[in-house]
PDB file of N, CA and C in Angstrom:
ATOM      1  N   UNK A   1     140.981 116.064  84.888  1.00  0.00           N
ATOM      2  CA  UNK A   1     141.100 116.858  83.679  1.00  0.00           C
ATOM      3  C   UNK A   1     141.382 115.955  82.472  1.00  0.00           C
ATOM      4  N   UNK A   2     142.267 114.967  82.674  1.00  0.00           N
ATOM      5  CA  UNK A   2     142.811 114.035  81.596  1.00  0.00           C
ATOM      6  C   UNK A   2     141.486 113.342  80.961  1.00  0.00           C
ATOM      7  N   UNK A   3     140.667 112.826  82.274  1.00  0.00           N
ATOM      8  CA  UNK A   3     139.122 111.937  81.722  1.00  0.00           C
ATOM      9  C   UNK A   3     138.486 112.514  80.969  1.00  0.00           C
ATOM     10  N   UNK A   4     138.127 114.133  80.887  1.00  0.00           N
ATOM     11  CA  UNK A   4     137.461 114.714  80.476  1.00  0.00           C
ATOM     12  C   UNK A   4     137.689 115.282  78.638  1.00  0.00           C
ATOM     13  N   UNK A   5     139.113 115.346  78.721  1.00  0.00           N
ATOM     14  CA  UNK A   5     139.403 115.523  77.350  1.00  0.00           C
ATOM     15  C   UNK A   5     139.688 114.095  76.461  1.00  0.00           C
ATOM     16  N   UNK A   6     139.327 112.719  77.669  1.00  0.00           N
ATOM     17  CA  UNK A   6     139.414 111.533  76.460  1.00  0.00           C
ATOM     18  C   UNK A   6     137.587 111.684  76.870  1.00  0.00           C
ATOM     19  N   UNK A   7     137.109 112.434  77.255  1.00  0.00           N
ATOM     20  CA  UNK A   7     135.310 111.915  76.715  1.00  0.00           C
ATOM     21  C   UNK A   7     135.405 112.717  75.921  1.00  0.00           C
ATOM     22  N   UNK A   8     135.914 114.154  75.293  1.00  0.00           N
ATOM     23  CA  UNK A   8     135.677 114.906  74.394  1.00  0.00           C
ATOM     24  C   UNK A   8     136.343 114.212  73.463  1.00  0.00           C
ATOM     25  N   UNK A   9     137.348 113.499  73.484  1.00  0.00           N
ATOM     26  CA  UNK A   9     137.729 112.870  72.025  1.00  0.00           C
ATOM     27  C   UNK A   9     137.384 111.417  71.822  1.00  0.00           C
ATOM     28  N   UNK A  10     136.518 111.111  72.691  1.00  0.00           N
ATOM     29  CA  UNK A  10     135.288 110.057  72.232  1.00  0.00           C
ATOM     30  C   UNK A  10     134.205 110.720  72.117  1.00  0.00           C
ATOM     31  N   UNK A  11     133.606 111.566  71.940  1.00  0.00           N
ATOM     32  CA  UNK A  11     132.708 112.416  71.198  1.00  0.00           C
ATOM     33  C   UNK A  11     132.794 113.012  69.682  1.00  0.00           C
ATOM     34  N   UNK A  12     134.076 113.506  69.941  1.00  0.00           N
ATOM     35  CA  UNK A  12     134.502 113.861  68.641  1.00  0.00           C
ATOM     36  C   UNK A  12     134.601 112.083  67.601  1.00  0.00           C
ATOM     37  N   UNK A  13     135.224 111.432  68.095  1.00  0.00           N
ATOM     38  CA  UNK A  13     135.539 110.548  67.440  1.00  0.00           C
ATOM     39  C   UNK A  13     133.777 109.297  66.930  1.00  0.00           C
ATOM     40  N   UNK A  14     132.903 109.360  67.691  1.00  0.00           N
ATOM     41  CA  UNK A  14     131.344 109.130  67.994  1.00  0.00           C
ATOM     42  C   UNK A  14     130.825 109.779  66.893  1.00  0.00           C
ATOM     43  N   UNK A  15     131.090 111.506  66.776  1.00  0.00           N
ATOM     44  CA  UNK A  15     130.420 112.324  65.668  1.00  0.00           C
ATOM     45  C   UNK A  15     130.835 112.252  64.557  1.00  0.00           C
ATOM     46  N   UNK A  16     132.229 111.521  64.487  1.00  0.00           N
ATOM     47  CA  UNK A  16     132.980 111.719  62.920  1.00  0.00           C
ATOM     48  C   UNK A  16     132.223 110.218  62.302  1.00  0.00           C
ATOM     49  N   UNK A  17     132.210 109.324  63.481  1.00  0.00           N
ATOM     50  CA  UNK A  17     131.602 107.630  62.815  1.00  0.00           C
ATOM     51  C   UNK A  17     130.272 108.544  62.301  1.00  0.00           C
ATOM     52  N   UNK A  18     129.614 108.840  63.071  1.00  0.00           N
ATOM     53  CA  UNK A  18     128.060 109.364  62.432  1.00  0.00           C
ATOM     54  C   UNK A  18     128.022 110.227  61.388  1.00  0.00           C
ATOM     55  N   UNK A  19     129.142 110.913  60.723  1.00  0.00           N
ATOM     56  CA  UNK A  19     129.329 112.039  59.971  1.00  0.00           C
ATOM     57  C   UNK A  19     129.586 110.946  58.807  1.00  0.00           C
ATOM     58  N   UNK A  20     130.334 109.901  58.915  1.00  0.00           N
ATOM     59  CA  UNK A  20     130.785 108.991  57.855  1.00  0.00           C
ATOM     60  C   UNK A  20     129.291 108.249  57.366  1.00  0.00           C
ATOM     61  N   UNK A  21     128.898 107.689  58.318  1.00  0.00           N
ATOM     62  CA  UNK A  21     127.769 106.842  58.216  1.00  0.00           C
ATOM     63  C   UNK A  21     127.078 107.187  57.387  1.00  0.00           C
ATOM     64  N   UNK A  22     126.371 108.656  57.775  1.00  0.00           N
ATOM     65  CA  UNK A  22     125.214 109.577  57.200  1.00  0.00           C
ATOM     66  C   UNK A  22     125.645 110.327  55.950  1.00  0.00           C
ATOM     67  N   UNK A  23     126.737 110.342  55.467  1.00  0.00           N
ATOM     68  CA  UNK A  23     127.226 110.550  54.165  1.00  0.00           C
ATOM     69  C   UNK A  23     127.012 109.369  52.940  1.00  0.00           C
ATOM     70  N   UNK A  24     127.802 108.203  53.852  1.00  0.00           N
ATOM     71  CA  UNK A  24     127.603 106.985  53.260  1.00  0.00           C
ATOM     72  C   UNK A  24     126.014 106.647  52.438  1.00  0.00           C
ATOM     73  N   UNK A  25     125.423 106.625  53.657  1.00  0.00           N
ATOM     74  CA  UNK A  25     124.079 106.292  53.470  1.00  0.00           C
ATOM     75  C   UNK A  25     123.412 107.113  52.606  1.00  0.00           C
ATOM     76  N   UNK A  26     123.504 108.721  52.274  1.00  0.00           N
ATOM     77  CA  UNK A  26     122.754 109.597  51.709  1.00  0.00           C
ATOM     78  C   UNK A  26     123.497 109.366  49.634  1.00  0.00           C
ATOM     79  N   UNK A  27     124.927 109.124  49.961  1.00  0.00           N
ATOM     80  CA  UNK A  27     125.248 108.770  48.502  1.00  0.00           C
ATOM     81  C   UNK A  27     124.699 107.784  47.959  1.00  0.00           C
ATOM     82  N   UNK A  28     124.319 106.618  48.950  1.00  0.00           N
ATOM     83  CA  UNK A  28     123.663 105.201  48.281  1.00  0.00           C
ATOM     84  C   UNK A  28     122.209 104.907  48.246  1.00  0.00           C
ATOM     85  N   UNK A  29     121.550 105.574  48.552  1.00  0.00           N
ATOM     86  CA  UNK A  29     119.816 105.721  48.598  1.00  0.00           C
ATOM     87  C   UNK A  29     119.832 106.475  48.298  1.00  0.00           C
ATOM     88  N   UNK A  30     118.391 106.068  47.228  1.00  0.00           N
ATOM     89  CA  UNK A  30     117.377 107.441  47.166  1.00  0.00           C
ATOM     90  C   UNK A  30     117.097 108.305  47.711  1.00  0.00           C
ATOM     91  N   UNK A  31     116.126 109.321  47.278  1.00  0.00           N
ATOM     92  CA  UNK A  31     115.563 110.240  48.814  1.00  0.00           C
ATOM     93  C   UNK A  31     113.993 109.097  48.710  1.00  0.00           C
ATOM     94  N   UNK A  32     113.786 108.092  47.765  1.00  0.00           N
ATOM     95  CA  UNK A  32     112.339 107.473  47.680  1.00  0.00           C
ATOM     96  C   UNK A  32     112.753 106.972  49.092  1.00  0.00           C
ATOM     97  N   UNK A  33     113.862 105.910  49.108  1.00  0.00           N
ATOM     98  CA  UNK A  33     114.120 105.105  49.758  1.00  0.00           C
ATOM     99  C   UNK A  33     114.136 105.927  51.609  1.00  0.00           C
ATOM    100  N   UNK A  34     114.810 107.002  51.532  1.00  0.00           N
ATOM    101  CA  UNK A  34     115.421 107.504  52.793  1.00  0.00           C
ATOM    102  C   UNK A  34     113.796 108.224  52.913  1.00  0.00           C
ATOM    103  N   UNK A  35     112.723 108.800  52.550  1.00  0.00           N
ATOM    104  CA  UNK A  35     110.835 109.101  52.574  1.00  0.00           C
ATOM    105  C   UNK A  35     110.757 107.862  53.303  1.00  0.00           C
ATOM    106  N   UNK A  36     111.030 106.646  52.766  1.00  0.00           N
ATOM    107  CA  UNK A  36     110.201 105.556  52.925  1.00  0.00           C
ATOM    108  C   UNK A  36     110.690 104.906  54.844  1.00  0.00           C
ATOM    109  N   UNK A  37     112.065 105.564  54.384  1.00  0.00           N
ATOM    110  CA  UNK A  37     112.621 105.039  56.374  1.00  0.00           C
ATOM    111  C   UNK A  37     112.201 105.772  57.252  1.00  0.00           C
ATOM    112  N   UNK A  38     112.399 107.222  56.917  1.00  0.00           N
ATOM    113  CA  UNK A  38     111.694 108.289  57.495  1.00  0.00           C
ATOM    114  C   UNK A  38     110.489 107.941  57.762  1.00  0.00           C
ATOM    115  N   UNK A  39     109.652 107.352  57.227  1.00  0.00           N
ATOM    116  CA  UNK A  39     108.177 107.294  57.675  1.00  0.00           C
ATOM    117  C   UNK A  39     107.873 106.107  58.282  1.00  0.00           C
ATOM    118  N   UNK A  40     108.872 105.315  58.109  1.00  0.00           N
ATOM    119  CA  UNK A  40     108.707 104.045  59.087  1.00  0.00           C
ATOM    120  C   UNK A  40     108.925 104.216  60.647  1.00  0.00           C
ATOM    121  N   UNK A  41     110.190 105.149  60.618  1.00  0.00           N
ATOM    122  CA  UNK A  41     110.717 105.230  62.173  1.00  0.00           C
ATOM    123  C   UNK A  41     109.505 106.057  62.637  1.00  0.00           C
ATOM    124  N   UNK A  42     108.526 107.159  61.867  1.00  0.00           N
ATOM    125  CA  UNK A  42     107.951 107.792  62.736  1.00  0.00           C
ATOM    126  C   UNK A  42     106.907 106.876  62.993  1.00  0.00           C
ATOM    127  N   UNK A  43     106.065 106.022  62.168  1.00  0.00           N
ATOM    128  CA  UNK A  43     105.429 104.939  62.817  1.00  0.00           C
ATOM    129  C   UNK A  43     105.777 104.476  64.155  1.00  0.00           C
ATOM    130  N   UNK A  44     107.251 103.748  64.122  1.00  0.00           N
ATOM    131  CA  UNK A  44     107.409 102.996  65.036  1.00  0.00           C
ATOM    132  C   UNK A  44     107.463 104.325  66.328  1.00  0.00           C
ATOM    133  N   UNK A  45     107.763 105.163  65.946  1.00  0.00           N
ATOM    134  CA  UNK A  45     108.068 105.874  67.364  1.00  0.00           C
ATOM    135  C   UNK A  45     106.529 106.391  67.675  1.00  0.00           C
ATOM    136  N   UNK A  46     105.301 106.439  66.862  1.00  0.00           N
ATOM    137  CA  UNK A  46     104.445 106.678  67.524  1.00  0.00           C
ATOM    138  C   UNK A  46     103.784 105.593  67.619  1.00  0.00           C
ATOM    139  N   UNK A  47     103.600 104.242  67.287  1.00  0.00           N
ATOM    140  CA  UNK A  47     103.229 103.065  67.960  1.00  0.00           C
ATOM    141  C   UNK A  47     103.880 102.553  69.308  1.00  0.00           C
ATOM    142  N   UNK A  48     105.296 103.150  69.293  1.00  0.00           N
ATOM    143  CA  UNK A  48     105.968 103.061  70.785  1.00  0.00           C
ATOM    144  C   UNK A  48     105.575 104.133  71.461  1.00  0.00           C
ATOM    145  N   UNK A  49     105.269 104.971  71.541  1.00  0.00           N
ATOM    146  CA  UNK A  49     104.802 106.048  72.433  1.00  0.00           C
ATOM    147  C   UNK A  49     103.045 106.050  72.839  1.00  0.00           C
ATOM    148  N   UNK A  50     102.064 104.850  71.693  1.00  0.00           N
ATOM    149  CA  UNK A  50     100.425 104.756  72.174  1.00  0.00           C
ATOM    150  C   UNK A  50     100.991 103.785  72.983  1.00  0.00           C
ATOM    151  N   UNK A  51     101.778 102.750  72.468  1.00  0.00           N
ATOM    152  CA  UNK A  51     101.985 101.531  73.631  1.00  0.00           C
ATOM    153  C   UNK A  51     102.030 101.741  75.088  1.00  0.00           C
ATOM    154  N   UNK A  52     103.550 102.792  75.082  1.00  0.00           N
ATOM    155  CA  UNK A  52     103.574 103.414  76.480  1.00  0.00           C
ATOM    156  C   UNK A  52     102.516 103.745  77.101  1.00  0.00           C
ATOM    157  N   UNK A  53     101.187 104.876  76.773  1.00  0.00           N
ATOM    158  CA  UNK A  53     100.143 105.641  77.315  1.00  0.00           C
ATOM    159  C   UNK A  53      99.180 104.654  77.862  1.00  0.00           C
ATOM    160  N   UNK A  54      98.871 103.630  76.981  1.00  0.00           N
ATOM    161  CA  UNK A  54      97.762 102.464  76.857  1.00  0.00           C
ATOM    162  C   UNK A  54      98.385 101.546  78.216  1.00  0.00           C
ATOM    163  N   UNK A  55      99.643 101.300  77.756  1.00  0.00           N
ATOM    164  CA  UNK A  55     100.402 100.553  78.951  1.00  0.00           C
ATOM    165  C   UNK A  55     100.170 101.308  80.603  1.00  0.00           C
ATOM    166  N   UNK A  56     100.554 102.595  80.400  1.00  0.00           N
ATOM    167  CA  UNK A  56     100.063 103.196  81.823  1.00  0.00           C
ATOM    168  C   UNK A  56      98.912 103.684  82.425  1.00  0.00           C
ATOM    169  N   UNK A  57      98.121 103.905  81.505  1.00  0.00           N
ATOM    170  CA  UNK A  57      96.353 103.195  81.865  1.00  0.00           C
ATOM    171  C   UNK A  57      96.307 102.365  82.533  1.00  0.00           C
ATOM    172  N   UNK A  58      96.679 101.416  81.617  1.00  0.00           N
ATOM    173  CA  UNK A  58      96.562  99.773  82.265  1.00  0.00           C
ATOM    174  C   UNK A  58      96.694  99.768  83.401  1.00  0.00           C
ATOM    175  N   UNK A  59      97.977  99.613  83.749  1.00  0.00           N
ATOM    176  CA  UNK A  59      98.535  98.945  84.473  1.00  0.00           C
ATOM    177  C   UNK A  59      98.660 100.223  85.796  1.00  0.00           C
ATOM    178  N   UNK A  60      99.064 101.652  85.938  1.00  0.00           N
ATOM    179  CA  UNK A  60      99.483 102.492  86.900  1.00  0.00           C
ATOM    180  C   UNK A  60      98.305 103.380  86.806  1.00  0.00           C
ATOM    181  N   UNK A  61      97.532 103.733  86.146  1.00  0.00           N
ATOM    182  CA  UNK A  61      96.269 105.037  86.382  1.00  0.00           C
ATOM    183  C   UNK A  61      95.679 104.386  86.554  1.00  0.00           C
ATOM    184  N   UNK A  62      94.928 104.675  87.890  1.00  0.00           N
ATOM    185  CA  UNK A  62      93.618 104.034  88.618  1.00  0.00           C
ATOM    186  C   UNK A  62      92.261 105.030  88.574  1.00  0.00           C
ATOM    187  N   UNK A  63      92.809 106.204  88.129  1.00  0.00           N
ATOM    188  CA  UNK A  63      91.541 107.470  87.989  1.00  0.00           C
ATOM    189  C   UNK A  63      91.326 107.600  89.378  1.00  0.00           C
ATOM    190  N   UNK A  64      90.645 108.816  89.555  1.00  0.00           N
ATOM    191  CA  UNK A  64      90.486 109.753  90.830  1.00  0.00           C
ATOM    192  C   UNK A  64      91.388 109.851  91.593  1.00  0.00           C
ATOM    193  N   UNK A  65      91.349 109.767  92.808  1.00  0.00           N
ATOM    194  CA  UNK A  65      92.329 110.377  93.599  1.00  0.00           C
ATOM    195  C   UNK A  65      92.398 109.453  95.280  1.00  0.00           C
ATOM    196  N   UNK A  66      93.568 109.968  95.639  1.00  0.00           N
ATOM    197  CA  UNK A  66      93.993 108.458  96.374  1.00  0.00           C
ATOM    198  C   UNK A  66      93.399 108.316  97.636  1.00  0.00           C
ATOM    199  N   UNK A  67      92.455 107.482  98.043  1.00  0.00           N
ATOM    200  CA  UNK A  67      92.480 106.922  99.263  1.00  0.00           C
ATOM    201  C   UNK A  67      92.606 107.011 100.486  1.00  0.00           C
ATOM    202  N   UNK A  68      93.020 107.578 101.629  1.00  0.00           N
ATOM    203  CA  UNK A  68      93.476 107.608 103.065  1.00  0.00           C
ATOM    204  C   UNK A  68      93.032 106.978 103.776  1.00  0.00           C
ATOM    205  N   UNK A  69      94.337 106.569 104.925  1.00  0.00           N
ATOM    206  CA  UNK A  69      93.900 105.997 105.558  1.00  0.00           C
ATOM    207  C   UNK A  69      94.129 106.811 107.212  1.00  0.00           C
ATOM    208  N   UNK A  70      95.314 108.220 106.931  1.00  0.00           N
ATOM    209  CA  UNK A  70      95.325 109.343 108.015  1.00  0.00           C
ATOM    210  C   UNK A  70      94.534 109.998 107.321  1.00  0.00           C
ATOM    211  N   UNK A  71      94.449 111.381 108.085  1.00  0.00           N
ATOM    212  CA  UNK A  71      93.291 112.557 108.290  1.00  0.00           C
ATOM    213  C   UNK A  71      94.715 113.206 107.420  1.00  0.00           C
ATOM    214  N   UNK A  72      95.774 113.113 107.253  1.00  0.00           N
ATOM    215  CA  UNK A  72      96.549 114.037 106.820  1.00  0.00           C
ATOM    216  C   UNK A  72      96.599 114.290 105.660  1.00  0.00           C
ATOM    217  N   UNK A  73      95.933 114.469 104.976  1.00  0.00           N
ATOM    218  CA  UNK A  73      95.639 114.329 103.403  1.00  0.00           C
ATOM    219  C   UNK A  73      95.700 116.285 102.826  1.00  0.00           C
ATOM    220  N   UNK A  74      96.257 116.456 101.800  1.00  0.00           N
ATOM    221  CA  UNK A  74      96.301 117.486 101.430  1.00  0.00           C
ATOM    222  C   UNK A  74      94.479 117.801 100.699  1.00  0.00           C
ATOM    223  N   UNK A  75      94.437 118.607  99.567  1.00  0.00           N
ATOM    224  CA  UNK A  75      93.710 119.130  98.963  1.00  0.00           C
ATOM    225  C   UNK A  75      92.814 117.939  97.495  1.00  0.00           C
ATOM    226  N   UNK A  76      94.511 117.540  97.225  1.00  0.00           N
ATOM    227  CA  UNK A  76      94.361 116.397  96.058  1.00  0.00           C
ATOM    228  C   UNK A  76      94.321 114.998  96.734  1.00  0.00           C
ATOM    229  N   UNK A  77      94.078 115.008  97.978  1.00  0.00           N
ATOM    230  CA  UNK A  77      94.068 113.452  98.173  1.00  0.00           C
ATOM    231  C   UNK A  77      95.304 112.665  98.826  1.00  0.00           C
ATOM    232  N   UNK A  78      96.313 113.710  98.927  1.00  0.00           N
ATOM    233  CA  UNK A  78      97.583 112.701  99.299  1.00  0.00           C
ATOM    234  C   UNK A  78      97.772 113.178 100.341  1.00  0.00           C
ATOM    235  N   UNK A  79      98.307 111.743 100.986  1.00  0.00           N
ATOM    236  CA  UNK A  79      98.778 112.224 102.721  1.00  0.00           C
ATOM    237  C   UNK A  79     100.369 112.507 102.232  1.00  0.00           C
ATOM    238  N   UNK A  80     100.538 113.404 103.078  1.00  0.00           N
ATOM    239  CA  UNK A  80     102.044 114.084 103.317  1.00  0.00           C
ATOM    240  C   UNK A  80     102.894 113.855 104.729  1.00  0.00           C
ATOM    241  N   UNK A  81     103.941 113.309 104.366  1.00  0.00           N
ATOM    242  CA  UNK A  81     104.627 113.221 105.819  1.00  0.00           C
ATOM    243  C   UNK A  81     104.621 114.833 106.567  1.00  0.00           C
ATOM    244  N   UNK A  82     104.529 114.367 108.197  1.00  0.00           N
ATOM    245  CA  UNK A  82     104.606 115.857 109.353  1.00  0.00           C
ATOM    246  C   UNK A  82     105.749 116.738 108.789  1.00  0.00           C
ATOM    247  N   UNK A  83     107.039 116.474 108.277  1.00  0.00           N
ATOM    248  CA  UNK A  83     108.168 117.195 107.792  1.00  0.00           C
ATOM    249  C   UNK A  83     108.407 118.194 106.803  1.00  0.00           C
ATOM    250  N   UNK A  84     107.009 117.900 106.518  1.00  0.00           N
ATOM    251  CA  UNK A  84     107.002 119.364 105.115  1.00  0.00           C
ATOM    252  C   UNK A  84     108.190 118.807 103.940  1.00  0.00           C
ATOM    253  N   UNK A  85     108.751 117.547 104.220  1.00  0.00           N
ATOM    254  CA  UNK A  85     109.724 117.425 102.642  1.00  0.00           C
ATOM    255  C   UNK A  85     109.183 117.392 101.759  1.00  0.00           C
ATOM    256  N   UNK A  86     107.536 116.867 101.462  1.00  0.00           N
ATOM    257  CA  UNK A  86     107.107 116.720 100.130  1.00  0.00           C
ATOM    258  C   UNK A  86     106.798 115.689  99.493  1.00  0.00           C
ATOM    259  N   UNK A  87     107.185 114.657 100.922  1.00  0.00           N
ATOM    260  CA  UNK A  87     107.123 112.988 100.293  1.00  0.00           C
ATOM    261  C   UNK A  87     105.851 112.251 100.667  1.00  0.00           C
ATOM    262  N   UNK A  88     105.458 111.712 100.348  1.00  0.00           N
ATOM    263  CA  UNK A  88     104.232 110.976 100.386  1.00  0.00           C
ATOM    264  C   UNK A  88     104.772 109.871 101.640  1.00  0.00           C
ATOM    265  N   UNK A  89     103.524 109.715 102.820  1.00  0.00           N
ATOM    266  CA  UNK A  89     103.574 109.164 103.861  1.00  0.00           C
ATOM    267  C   UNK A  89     103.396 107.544 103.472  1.00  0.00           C
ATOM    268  N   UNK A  90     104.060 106.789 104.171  1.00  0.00           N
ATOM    269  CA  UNK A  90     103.483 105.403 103.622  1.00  0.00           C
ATOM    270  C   UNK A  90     102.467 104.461 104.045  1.00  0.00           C
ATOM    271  N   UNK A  91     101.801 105.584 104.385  1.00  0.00           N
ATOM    272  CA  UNK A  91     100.339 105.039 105.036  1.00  0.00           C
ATOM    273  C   UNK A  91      99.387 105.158 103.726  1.00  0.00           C
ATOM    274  N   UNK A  92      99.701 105.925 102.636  1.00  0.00           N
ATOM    275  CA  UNK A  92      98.779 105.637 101.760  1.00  0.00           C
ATOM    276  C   UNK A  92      98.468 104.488 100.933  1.00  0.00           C
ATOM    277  N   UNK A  93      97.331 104.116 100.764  1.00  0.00           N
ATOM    278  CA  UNK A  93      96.619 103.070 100.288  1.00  0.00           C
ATOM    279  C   UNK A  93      95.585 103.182  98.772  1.00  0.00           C
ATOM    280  N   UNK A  94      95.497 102.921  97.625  1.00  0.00           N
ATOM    281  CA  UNK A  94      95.159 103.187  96.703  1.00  0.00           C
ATOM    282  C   UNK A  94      93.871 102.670  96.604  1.00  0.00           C
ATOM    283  N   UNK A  95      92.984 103.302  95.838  1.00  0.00           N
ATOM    284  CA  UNK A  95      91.632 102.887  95.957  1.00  0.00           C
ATOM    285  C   UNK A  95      91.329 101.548  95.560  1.00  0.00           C
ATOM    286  N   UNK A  96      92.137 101.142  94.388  1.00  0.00           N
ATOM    287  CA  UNK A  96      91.903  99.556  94.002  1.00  0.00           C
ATOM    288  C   UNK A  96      92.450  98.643  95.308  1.00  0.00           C
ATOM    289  N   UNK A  97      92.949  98.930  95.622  1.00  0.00           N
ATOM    290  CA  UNK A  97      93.322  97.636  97.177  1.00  0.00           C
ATOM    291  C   UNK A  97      91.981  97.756  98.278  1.00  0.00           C
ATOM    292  N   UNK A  98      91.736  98.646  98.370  1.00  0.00           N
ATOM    293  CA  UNK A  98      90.317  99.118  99.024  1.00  0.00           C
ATOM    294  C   UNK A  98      89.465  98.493  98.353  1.00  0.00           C
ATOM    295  N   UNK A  99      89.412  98.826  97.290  1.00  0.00           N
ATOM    296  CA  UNK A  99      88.116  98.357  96.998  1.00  0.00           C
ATOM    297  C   UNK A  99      88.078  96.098  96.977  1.00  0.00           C
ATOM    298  N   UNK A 100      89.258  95.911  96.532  1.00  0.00           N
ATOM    299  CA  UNK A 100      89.543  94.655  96.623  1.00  0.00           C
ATOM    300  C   UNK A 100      89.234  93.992  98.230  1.00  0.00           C
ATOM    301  N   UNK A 101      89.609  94.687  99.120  1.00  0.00           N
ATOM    302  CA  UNK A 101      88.685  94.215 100.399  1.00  0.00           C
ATOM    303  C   UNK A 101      87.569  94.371 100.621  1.00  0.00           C
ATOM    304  N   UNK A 102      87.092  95.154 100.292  1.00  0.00           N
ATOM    305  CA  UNK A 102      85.654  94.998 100.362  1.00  0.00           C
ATOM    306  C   UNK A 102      84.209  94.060  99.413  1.00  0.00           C
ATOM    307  N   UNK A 103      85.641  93.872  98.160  1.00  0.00           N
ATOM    308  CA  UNK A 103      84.782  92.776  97.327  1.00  0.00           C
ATOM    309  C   UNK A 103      85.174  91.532  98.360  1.00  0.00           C
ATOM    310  N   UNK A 104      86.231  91.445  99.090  1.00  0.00           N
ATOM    311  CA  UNK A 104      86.743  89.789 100.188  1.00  0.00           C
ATOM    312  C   UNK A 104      85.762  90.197 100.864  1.00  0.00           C
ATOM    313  N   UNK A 105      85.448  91.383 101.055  1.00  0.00           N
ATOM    314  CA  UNK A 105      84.410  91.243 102.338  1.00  0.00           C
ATOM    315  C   UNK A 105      82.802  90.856 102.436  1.00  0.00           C
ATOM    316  N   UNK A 106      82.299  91.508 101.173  1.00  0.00           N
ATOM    317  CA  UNK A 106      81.076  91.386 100.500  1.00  0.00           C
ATOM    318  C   UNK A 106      81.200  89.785 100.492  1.00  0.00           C
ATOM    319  N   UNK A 107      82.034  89.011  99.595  1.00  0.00           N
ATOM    320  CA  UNK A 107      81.741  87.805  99.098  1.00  0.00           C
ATOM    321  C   UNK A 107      82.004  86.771 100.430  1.00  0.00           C
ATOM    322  N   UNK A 108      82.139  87.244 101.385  1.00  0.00           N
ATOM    323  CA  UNK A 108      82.589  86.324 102.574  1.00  0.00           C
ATOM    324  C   UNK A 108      81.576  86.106 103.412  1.00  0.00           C
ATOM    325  N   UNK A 109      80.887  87.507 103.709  1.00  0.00           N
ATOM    326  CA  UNK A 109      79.705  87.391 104.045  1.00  0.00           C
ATOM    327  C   UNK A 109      78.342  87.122 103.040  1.00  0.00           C
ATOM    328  N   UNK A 110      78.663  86.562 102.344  1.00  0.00           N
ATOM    329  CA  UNK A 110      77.682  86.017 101.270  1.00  0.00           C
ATOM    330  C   UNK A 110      77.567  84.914 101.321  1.00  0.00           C
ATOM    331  N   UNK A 111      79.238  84.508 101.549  1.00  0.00           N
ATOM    332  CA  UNK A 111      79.384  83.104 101.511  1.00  0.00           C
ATOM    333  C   UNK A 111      78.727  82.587 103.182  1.00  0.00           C
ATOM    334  N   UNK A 112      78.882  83.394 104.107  1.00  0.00           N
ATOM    335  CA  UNK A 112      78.018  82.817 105.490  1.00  0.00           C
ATOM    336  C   UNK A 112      76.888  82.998 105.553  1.00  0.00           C
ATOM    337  N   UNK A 113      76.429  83.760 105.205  1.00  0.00           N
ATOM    338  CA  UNK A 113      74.681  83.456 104.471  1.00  0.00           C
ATOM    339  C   UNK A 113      74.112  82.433 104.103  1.00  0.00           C
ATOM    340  N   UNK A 114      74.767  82.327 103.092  1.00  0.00           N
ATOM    341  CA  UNK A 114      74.989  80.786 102.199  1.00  0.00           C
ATOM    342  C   UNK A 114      74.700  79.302 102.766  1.00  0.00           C
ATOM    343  N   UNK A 115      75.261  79.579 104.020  1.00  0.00           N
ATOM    344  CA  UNK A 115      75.586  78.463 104.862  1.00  0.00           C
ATOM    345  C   UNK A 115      74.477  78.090 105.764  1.00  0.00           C
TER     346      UNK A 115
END
């Protein structure tokens, strides 16, 4: 009980710094000046938020749908453990690793051709 009423009076005490701050700040700028921050942060927060999307393209969306390597595969592609919890079995395998063996495989037997 005691912890809980020193987080409420570090809250309270959190909102009064921000109550000071944001007073401070609104007596000493413009509204040109406080337009001009305003429109910066929303920049930055939507150049941080294409970054994110572009970033998970990249790097985590592979497009379509996943791979198997059991028969246990639902509707969308994912195998499901026998238990009905909901968790994905760890037999699944993503199409880019697949497909990456089969480019080792293609080019291996190219390369004994070759020979």
């Amino acid at each position: 009980k005691n912890l809980k009423k020193k987080n409420c009076n570090m809250e309270r005490v959190l909102f009064d710094l921000h109550s000071q701050v944001s007073l401070i700040a609104l007596r000493n700028t413009s509204s040109k000046t406080r337009s001009l921050l305003e429109h910066g942060l929303l920049f930055v927060a939507l150049a941080g938020f294409s970054i994110l999307v572009l970033s998970h393209l990249s790097f985590v969306h592979h497009g379509g749908s996943v791979m198997m390597m059991t028969g246990n595969t639902s509707a969308s592609g994912v195998a499901w453990d026998d238990s009905g919890g909901g968790t994905p079995s760890a037999t699944v395998m993503s199409q880019s690793i697949l497909h990456q063996q089969q480019q080792l495989s293609h080019s291996s037997k190219s390369l004994a051709l070759l020979k």
